[in-house]
Protein backbone atom coordinates (compact mmCIF):
# COMPACT_ATOMS: atom_id res chain seq x y z
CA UNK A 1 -123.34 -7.34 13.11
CA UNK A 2 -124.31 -3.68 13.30
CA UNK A 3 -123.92 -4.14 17.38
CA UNK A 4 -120.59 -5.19 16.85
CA UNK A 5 -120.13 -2.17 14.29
CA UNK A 6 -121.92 0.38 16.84
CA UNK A 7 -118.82 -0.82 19.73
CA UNK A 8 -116.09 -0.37 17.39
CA UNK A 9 -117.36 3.11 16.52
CA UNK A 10 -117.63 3.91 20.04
CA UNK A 11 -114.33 2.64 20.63
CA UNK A 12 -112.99 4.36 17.92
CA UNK A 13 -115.06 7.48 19.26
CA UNK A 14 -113.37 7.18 22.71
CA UNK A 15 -109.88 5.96 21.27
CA UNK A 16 -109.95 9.72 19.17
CA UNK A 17 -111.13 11.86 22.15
CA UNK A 18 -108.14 10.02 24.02
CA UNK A 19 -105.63 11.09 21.64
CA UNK A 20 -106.75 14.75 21.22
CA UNK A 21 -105.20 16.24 24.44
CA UNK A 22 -102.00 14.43 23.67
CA UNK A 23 -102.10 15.78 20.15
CA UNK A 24 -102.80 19.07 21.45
CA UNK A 25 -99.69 18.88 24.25
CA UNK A 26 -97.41 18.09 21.63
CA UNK A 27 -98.28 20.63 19.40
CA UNK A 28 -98.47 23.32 21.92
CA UNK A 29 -94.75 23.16 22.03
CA UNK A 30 -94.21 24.63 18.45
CA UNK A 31 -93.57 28.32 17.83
CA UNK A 32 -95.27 29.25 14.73
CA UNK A 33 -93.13 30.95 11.95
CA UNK A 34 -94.60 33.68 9.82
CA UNK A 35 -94.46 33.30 5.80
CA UNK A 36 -93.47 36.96 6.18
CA UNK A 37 -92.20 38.52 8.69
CA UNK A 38 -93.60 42.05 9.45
CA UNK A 39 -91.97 44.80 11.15
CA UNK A 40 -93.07 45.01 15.23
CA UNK A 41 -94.88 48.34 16.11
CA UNK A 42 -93.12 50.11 18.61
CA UNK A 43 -93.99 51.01 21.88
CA UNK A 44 -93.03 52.70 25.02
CA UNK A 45 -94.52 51.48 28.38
CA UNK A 46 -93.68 51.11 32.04
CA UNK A 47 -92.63 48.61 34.17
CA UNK A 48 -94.48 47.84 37.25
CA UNK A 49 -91.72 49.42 38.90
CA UNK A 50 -92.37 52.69 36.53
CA UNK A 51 -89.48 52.65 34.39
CA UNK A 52 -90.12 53.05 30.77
CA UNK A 53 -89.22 50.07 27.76
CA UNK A 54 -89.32 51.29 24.17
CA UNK A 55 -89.14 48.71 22.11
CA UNK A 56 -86.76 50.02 19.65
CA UNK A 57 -84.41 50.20 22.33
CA UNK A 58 -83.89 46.77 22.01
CA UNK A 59 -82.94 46.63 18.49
CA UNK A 60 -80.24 44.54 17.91
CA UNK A 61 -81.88 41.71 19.84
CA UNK A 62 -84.23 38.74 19.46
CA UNK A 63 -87.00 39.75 21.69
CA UNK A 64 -89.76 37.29 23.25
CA UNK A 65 -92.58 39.88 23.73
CA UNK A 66 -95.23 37.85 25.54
CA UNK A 67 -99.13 39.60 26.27
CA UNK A 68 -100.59 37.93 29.20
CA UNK A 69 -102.96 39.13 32.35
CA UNK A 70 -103.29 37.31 35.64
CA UNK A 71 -106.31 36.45 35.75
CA UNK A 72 -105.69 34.22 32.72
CA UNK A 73 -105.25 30.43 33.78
CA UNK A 74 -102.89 29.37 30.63
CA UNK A 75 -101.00 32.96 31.14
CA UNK A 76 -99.78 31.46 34.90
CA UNK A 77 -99.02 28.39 34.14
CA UNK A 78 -96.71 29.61 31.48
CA UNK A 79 -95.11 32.05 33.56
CA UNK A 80 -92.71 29.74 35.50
CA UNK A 81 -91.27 28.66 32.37
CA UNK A 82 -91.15 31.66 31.22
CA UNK A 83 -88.65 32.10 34.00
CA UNK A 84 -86.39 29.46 33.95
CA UNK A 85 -86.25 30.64 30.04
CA UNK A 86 -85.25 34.11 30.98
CA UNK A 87 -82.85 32.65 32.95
CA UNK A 88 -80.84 30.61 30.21
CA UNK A 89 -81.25 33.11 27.86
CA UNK A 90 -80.92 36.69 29.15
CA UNK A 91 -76.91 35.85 29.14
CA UNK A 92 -77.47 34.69 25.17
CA UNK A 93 -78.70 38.39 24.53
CA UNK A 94 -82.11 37.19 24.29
CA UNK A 95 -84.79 39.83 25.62
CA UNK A 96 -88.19 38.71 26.95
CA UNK A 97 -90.77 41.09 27.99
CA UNK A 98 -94.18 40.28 29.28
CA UNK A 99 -96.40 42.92 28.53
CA UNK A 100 -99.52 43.01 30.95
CA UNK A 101 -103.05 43.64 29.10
CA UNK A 102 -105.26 45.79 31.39
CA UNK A 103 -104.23 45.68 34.31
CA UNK A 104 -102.48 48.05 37.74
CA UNK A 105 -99.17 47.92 39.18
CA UNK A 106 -100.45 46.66 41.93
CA UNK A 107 -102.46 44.06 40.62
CA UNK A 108 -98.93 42.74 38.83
CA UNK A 109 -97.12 43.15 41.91
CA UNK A 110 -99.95 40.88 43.88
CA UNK A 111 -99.37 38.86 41.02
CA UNK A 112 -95.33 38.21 41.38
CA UNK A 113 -95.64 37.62 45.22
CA UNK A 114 -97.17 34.03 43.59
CA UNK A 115 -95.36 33.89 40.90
CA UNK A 116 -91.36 35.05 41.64
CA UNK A 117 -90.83 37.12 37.61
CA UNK A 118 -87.25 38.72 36.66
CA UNK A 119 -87.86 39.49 33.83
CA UNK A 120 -89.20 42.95 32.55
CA UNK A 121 -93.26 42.96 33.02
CA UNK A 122 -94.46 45.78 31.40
CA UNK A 123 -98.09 47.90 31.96
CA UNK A 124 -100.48 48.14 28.60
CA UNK A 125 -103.16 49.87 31.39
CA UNK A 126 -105.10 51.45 28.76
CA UNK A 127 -104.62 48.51 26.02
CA UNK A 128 -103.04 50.52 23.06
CA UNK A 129 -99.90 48.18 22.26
CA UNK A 130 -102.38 44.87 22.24
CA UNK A 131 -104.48 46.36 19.60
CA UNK A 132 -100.93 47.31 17.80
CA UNK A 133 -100.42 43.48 17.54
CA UNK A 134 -102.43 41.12 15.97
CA UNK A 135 -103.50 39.45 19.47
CA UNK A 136 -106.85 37.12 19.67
CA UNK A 137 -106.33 35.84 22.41
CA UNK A 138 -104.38 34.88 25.76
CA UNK A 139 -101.58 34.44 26.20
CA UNK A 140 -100.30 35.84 23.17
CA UNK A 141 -96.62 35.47 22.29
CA UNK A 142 -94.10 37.12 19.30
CA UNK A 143 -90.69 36.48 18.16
CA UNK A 144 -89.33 39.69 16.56
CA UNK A 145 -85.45 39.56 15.44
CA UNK A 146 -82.94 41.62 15.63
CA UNK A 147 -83.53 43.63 13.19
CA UNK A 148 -87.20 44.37 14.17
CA UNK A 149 -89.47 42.00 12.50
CA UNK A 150 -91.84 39.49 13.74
CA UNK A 151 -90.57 36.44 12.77
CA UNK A 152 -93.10 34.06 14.52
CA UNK A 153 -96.10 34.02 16.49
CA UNK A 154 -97.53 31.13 19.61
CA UNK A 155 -100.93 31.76 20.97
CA UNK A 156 -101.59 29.82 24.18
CA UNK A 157 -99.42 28.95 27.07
CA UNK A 158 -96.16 26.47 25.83
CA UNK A 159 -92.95 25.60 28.25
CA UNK A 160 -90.74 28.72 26.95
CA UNK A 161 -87.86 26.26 28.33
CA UNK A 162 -88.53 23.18 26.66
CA UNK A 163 -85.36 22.55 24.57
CA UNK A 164 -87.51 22.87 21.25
CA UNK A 165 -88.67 26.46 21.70
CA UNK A 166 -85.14 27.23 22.85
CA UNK A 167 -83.33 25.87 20.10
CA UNK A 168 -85.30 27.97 18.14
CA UNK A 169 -85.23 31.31 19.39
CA UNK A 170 -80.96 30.65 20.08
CA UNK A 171 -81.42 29.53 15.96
CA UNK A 172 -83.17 33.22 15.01
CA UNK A 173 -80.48 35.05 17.27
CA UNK A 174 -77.57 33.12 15.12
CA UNK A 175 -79.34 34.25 12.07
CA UNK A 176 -79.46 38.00 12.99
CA UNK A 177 -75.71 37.73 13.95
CA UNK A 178 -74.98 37.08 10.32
CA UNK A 179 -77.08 39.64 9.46
């Protein structure tokens, strides 16, 4: 009996460490909402071509602000979805900014040569904005609305164009066009 007990457990065991990762996929896709949103901190920071992005310029908007460095696994294997994201939703008025932790121009640039960007990549060199945000880790990614707030928050890579995450950021730019 306890031999037939000590198999099922370790069936069991197996059967749970199975399920994890595909627990853990799913759930990746889910973009966080805040009980409250807060208003964003602004900033103003290159691009890796030089030119500068306040973020109160892009009031008005929903804006995907996304902190991420390349030498960060999840960070590139988020970026190509990040992409195709950009893609479908820079026409929607939806702004998406990846904001590089730490790192050169050049070491960006390298960077897109890999890994073909679009949209705006912008230069935290000496790390202020991060430390502005509530970031623990990367990548990091907020949802602030058009009227400046965070609204939600994803830590961890997710595919920015699986219909999910898309539905809701379109679903936070309908709100703020009520607004």
């Amino acid at each position: 009996m306890r031999c037939h007990a000590k198999a099922i457990l370790r069936l069991l065991g197996v059967t749970i460490i199975l399920l994890i990762p595909v627990a853990g996929a799913a759930e990746l896709q889910t973009l966080p909402a805040l009980r409250t949103p807060i208003p964003a901190p602004d900033f103003n920071l290159p691009d890796d071509s030089g030119n500068m992005h306040r973020l109160g310029d892009y009031r008005g908007k929903v804006v995907v602000l996304n902190f991420w460095a390349t030498w960060c696994p999840p960070c590139r294997k988020e970026m190509p979805s990040m992409e195709r994201a950009w893609r479908l939703l820079e026409q929607e008025g939806v702004m998406l900014l990846g904001i590089n932790v730490g790192e050169t121009a050049s070491a960006v640039f390298e960077f897109t040569g890999q890994y073909p960007l679009s949209f705006p990549l912008l230069l935290d060199l000496e790390g202020k904005v991060v430390k502005d945000y509530p970031v623990t880790g990367l990548p990091s990614t907020y949802v602030i609305d058009a009227a400046g707030n965070i609204t939600h928050r994803a830590i961890g890579s997710r595919e920015w164009d699986d219909p999910a995450l898309l539905k809701i950021l379109r679903a936070i730019k309908a709100a703020g066009n009520k607004s």
